[in-house]
N, C-alpha and C. Protein backbone atom coordinates (compact mmCIF):
# COMPACT_ATOMS: atom_id res chain seq x y z
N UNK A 1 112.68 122.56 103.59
CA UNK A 1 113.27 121.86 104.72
C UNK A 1 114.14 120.72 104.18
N UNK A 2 115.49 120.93 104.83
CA UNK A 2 116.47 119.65 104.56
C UNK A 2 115.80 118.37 105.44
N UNK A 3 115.65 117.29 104.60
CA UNK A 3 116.06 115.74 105.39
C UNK A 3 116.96 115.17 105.55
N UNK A 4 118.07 114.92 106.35
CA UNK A 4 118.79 113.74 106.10
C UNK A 4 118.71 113.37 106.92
N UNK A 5 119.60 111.72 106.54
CA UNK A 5 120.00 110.57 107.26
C UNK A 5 118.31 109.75 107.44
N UNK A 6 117.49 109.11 106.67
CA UNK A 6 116.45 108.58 107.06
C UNK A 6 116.88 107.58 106.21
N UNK A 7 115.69 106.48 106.88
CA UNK A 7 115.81 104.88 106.33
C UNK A 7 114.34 104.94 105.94
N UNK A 8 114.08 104.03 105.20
CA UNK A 8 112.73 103.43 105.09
C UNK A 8 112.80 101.37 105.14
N UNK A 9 111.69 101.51 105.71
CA UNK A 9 111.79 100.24 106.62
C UNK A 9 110.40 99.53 106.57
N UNK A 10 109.78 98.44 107.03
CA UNK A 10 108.29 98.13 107.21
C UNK A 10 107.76 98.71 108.05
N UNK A 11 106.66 98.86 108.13
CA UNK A 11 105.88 99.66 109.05
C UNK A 11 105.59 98.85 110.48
N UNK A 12 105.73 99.40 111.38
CA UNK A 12 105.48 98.50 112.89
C UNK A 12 104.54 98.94 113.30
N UNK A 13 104.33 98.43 114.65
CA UNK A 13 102.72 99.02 115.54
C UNK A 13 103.30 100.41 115.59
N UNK A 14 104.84 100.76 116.16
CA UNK A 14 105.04 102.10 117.02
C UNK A 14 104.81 103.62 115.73
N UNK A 15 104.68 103.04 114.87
CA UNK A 15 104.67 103.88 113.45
C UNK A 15 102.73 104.28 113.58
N UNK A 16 102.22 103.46 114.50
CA UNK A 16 100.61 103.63 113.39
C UNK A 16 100.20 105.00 113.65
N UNK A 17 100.44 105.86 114.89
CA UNK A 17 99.98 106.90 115.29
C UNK A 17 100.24 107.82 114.51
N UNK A 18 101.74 108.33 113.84
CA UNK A 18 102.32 109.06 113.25
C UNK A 18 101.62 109.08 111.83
N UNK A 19 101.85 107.45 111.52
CA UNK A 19 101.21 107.54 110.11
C UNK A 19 99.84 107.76 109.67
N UNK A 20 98.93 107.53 110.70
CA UNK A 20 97.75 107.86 110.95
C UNK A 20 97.58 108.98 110.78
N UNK A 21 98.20 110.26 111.58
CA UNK A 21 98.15 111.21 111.63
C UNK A 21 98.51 112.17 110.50
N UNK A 22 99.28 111.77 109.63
CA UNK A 22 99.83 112.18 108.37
C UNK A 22 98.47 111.60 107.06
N UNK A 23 97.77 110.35 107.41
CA UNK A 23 96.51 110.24 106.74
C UNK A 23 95.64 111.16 106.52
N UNK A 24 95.65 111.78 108.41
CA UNK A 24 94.24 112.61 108.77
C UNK A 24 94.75 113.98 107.87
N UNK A 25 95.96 114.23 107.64
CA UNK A 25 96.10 115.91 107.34
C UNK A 25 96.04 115.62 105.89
N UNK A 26 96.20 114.64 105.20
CA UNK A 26 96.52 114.87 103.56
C UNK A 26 95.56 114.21 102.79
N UNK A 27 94.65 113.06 103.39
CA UNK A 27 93.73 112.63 102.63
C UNK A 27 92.29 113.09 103.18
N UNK A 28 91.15 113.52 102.27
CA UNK A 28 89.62 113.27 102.48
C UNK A 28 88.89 112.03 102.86
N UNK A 29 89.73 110.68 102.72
CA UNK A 29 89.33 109.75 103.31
C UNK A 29 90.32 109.13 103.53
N UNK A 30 91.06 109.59 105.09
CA UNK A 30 92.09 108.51 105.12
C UNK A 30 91.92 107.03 105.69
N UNK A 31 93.03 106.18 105.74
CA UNK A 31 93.45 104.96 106.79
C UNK A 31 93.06 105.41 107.96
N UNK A 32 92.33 104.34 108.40
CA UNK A 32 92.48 104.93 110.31
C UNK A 32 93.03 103.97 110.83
N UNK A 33 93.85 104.59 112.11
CA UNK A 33 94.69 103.65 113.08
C UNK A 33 94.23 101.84 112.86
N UNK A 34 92.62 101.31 112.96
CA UNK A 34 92.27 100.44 113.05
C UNK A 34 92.80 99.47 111.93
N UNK A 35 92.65 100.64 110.71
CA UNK A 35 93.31 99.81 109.61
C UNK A 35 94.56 99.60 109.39
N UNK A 36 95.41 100.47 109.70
CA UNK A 36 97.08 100.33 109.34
C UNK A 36 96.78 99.34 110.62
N UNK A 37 96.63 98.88 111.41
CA UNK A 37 97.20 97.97 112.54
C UNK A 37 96.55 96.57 111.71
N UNK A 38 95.17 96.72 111.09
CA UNK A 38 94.97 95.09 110.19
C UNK A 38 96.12 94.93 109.28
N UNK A 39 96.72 95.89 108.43
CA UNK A 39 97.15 95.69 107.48
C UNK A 39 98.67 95.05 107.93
N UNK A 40 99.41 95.20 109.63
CA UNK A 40 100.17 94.23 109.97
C UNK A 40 100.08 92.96 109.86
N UNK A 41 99.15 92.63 110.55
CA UNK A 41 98.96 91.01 110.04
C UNK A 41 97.92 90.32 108.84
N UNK A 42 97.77 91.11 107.48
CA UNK A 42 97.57 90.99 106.56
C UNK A 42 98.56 90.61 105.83
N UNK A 43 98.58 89.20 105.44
CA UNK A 43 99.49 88.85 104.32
C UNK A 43 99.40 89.60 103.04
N UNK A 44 98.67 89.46 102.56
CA UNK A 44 98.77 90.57 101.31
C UNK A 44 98.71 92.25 101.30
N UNK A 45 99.14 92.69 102.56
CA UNK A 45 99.18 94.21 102.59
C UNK A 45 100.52 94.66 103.42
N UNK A 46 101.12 94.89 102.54
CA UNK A 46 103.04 95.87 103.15
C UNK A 46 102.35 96.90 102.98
N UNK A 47 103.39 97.81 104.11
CA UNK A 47 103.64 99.04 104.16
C UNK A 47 105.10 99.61 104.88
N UNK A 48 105.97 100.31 104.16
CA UNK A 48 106.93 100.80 104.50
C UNK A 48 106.94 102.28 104.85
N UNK A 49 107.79 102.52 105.69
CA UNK A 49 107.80 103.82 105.74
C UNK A 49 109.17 104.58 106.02
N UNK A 50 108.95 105.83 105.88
CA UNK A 50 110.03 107.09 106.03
C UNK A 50 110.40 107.68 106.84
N UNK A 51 111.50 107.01 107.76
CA UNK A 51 111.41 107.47 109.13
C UNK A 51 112.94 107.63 109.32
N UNK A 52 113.44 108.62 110.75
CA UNK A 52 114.66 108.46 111.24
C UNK A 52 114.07 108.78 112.74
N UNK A 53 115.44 108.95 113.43
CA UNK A 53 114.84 109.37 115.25
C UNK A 53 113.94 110.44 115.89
N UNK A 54 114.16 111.26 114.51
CA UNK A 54 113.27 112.39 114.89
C UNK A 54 111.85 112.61 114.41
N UNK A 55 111.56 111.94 113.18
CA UNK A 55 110.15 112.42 112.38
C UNK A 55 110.02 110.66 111.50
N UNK A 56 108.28 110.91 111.26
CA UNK A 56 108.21 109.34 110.35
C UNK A 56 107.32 110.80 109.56
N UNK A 57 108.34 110.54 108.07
CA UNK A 57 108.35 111.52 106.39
C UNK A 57 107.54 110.97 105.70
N UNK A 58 106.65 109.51 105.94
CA UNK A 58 105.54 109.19 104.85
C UNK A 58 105.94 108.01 104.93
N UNK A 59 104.92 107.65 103.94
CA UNK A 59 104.72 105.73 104.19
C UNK A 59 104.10 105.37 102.22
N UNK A 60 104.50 104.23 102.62
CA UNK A 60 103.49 103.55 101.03
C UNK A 60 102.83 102.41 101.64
N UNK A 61 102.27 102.30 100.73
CA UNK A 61 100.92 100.89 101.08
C UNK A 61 100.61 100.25 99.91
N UNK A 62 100.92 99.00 99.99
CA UNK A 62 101.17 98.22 99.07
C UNK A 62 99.77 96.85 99.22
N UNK A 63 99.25 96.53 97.94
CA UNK A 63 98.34 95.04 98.33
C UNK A 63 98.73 94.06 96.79
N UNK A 64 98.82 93.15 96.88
CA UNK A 64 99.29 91.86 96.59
C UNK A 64 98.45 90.50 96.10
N UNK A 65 98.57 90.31 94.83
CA UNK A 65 97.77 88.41 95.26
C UNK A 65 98.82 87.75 94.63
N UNK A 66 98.19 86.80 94.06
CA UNK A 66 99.02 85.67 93.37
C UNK A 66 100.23 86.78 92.42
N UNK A 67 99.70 87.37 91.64
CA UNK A 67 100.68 87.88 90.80
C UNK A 67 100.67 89.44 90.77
N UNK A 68 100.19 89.96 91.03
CA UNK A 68 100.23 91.79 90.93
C UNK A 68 100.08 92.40 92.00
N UNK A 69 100.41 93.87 92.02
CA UNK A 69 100.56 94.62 92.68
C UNK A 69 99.89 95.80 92.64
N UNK A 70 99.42 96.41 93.63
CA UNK A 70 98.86 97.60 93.40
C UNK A 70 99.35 98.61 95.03
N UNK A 71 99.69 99.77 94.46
CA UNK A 71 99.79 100.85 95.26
C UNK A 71 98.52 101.08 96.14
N UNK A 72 98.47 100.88 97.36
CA UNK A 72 97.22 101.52 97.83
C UNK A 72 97.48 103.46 98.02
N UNK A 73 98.68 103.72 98.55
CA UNK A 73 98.83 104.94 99.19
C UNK A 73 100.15 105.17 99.30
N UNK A 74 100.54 106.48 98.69
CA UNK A 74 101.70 107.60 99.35
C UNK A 74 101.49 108.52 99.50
N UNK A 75 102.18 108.71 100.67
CA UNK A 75 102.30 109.72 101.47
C UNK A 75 103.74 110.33 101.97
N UNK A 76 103.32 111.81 101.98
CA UNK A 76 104.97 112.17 102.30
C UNK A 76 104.31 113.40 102.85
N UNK A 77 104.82 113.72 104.65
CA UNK A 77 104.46 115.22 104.90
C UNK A 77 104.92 116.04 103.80
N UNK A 78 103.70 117.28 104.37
CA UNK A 78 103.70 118.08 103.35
C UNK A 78 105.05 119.04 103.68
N UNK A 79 105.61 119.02 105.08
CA UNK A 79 106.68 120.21 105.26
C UNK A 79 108.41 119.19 104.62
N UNK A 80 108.06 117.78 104.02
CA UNK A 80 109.14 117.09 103.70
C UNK A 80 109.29 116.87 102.09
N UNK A 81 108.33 117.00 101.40
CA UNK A 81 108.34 117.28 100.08
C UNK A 81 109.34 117.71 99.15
N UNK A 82 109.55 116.62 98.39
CA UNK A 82 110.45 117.33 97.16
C UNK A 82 111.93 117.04 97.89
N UNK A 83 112.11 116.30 98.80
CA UNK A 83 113.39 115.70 99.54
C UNK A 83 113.80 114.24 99.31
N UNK A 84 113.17 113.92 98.39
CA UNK A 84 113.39 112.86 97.84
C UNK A 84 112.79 111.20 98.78
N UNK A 85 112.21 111.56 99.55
CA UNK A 85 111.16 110.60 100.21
C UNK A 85 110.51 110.01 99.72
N UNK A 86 109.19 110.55 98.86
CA UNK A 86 108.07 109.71 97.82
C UNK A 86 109.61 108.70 96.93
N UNK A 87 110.60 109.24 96.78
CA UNK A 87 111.45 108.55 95.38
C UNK A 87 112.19 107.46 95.87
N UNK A 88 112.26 107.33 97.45
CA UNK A 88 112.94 106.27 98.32
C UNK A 88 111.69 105.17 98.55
N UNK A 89 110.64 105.87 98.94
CA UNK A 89 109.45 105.15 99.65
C UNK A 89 109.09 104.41 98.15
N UNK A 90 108.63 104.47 96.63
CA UNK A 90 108.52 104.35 95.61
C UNK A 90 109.60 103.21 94.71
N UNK A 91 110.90 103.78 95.34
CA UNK A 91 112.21 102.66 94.76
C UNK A 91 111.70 101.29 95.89
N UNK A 92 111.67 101.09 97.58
CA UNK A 92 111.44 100.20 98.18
C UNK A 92 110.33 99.79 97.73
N UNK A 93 108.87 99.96 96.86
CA UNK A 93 107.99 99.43 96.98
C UNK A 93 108.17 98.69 95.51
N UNK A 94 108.54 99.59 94.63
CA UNK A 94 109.22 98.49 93.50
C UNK A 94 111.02 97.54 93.54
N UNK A 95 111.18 97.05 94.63
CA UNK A 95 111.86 96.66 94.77
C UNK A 95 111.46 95.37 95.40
N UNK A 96 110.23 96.02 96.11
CA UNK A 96 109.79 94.80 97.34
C UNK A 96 108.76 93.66 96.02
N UNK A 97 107.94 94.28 95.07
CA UNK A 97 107.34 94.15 94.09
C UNK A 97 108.07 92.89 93.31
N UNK A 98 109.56 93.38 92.36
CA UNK A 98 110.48 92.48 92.02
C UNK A 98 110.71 91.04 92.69
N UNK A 99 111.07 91.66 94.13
CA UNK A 99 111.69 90.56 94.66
C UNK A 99 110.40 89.61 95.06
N UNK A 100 109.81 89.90 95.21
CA UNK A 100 108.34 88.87 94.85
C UNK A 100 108.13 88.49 94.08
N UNK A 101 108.26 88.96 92.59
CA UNK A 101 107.85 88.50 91.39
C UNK A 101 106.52 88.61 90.99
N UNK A 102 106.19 89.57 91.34
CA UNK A 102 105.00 90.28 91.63
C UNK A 102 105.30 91.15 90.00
N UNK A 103 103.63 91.16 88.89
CA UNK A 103 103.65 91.72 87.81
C UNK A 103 102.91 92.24 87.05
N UNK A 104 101.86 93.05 86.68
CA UNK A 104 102.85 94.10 86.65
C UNK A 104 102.10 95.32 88.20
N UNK A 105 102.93 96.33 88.01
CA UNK A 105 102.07 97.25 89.87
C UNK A 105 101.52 97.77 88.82
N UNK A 106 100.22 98.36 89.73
CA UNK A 106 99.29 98.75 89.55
C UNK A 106 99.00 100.91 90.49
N UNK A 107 98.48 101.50 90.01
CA UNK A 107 98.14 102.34 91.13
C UNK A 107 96.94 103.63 90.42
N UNK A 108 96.32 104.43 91.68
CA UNK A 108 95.77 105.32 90.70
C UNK A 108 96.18 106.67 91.46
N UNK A 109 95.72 107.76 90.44
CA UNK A 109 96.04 108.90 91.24
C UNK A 109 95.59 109.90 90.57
N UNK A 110 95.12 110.76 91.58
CA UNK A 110 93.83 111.84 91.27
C UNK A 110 94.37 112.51 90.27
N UNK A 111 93.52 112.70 88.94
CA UNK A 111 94.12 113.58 87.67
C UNK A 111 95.03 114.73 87.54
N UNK A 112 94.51 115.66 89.15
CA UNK A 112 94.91 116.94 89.21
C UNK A 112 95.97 116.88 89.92
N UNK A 113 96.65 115.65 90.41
CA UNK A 113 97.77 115.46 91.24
C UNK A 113 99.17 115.38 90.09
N UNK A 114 99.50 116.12 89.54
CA UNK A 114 100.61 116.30 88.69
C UNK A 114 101.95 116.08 88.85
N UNK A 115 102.97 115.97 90.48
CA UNK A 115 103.74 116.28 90.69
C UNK A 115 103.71 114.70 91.37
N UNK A 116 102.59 114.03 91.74
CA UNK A 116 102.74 112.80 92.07
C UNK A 116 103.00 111.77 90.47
N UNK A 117 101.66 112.09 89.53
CA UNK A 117 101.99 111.64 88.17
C UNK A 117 103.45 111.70 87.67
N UNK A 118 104.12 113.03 87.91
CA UNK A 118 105.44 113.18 86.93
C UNK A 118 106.05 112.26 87.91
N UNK A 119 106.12 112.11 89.18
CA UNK A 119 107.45 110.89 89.85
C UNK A 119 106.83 109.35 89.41
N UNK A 120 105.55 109.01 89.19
CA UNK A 120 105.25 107.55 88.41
C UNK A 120 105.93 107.58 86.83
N UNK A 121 105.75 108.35 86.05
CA UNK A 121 106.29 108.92 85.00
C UNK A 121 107.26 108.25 84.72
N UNK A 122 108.50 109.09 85.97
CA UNK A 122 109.70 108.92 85.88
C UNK A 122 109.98 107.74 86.27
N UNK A 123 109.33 106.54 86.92
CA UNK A 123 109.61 105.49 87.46
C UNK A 123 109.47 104.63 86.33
N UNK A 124 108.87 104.56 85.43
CA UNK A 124 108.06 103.97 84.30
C UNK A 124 106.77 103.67 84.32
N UNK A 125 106.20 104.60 85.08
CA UNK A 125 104.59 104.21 85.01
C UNK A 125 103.75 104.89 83.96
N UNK A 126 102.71 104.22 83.11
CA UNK A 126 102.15 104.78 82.11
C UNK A 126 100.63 104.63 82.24
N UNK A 127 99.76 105.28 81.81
CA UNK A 127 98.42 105.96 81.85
C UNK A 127 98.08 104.26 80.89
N UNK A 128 97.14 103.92 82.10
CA UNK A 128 96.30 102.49 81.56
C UNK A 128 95.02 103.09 81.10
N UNK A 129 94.45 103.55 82.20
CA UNK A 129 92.77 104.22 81.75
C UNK A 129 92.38 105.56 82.54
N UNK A 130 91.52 105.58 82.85
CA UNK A 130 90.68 107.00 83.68
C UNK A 130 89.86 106.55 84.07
N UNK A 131 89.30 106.26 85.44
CA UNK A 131 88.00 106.27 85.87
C UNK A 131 87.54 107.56 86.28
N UNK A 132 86.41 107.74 85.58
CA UNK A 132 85.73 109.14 85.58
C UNK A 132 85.10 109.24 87.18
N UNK A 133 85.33 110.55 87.79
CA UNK A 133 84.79 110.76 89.03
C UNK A 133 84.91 109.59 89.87
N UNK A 134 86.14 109.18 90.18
CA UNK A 134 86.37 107.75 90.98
C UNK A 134 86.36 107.95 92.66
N UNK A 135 86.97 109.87 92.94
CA UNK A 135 87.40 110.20 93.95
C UNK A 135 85.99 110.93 94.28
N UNK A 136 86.14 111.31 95.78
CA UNK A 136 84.81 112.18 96.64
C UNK A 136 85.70 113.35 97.22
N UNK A 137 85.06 114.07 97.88
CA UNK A 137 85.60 115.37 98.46
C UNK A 137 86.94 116.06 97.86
N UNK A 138 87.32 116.12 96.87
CA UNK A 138 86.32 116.44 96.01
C UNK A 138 86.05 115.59 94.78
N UNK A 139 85.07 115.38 93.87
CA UNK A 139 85.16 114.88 93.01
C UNK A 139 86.01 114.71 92.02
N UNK A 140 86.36 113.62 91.16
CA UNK A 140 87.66 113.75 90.15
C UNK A 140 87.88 112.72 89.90
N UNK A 141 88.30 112.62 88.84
CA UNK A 141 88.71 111.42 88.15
C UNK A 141 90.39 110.96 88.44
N UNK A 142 90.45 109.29 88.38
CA UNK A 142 91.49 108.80 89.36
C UNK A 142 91.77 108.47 87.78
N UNK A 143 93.85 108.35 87.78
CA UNK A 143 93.77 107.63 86.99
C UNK A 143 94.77 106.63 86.76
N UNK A 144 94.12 105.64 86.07
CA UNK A 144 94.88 104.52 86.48
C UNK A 144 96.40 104.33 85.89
N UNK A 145 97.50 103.68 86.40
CA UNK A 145 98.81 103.43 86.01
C UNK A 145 99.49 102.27 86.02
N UNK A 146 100.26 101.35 85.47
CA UNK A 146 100.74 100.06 85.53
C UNK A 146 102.43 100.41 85.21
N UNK A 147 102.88 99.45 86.04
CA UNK A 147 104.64 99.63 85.50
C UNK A 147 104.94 97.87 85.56
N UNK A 148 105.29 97.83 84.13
CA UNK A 148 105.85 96.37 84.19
C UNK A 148 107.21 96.15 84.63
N UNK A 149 107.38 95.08 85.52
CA UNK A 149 108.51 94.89 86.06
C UNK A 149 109.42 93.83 86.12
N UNK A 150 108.83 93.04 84.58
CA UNK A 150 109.45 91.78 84.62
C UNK A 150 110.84 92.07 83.58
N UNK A 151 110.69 93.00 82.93
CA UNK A 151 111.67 93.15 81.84
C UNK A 151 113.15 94.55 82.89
N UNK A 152 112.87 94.68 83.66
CA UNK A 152 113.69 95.95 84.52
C UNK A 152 114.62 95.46 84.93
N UNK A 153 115.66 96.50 84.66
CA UNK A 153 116.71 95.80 85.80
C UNK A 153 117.33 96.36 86.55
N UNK A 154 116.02 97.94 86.96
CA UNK A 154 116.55 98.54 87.94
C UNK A 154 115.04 100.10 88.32
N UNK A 155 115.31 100.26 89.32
CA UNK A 155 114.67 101.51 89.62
C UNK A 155 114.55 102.08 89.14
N UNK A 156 115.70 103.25 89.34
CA UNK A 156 116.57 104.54 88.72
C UNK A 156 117.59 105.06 89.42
């Protein structure tokens, strides 16, 4: 399936249903509505997402303190894949990262998820550690990634 013409933007209330719903189909333990609506008025939790007039294509979820960053979540329907969404949603979250001064991001991701690994990869993200059996339904080891972002002077 072609995408065009989408923006990615912060996430609003009118987004939580959609994105919710894209939780329930792709994760074993997703966000529920209750939470994407805290994570609005959570200072330390952004979330942007992938949207135009017709469809919202995935979201990221971002958490924050004094100095670092960590990925909570991406997501990209599964019928929008490989359209370059995760690589828009991914450029805004290291962008939003920078312009904070936020250092270095942080994220993890299930071992057997390969096609999510190769786009951190390509971003400059590199294999920090492994937590053994970190994930449930099914079991598996998460693994961890850091991209430093003080020396960059660009996406890709």
């Amino acid at each position: 399936m072609i995408v065009s013409d989408f923006s990615v933007r912060p996430l609003a209330a009118e987004d939580i249903p959609d994105v919710a719903g894209l939780e329930r189909s792709v994760f074993s333990h997703p966000w529920t509505a209750g939470d994407l609506e805290k994570s609005l008025t959570d200072p330390y939790t952004h979330f942007f997402v992938g949207v135009n007039e017709e469809a919202t294509y995935g979201y990221i979820g971002l958490r924050f303190g004094t100095d670092t960053a960590d990925i909570l979540t991406l997501c990209v329907d599964e019928k929008y894949r490989r359209c370059g969404i995760a690589a828009a949603l991914l450029e805004t979250a290291i962008r939003f990262v920078r312009e904070n001064k936020l250092d270095p991001l942080f994220l993890e991701v299930r071992a057997s998820n390969v096609s999510a690994r190769a786009l951190y990869e390509k971003y400059g993200f590199s294999v920090l550690s492994i937590r053994k059996k970190y994930y449930r339904d099914p079991v598996e080891d998460a693994v961890i990634m850091r991209k430093e972002i003080a020396n960059e002077n660009s996406c890709h």
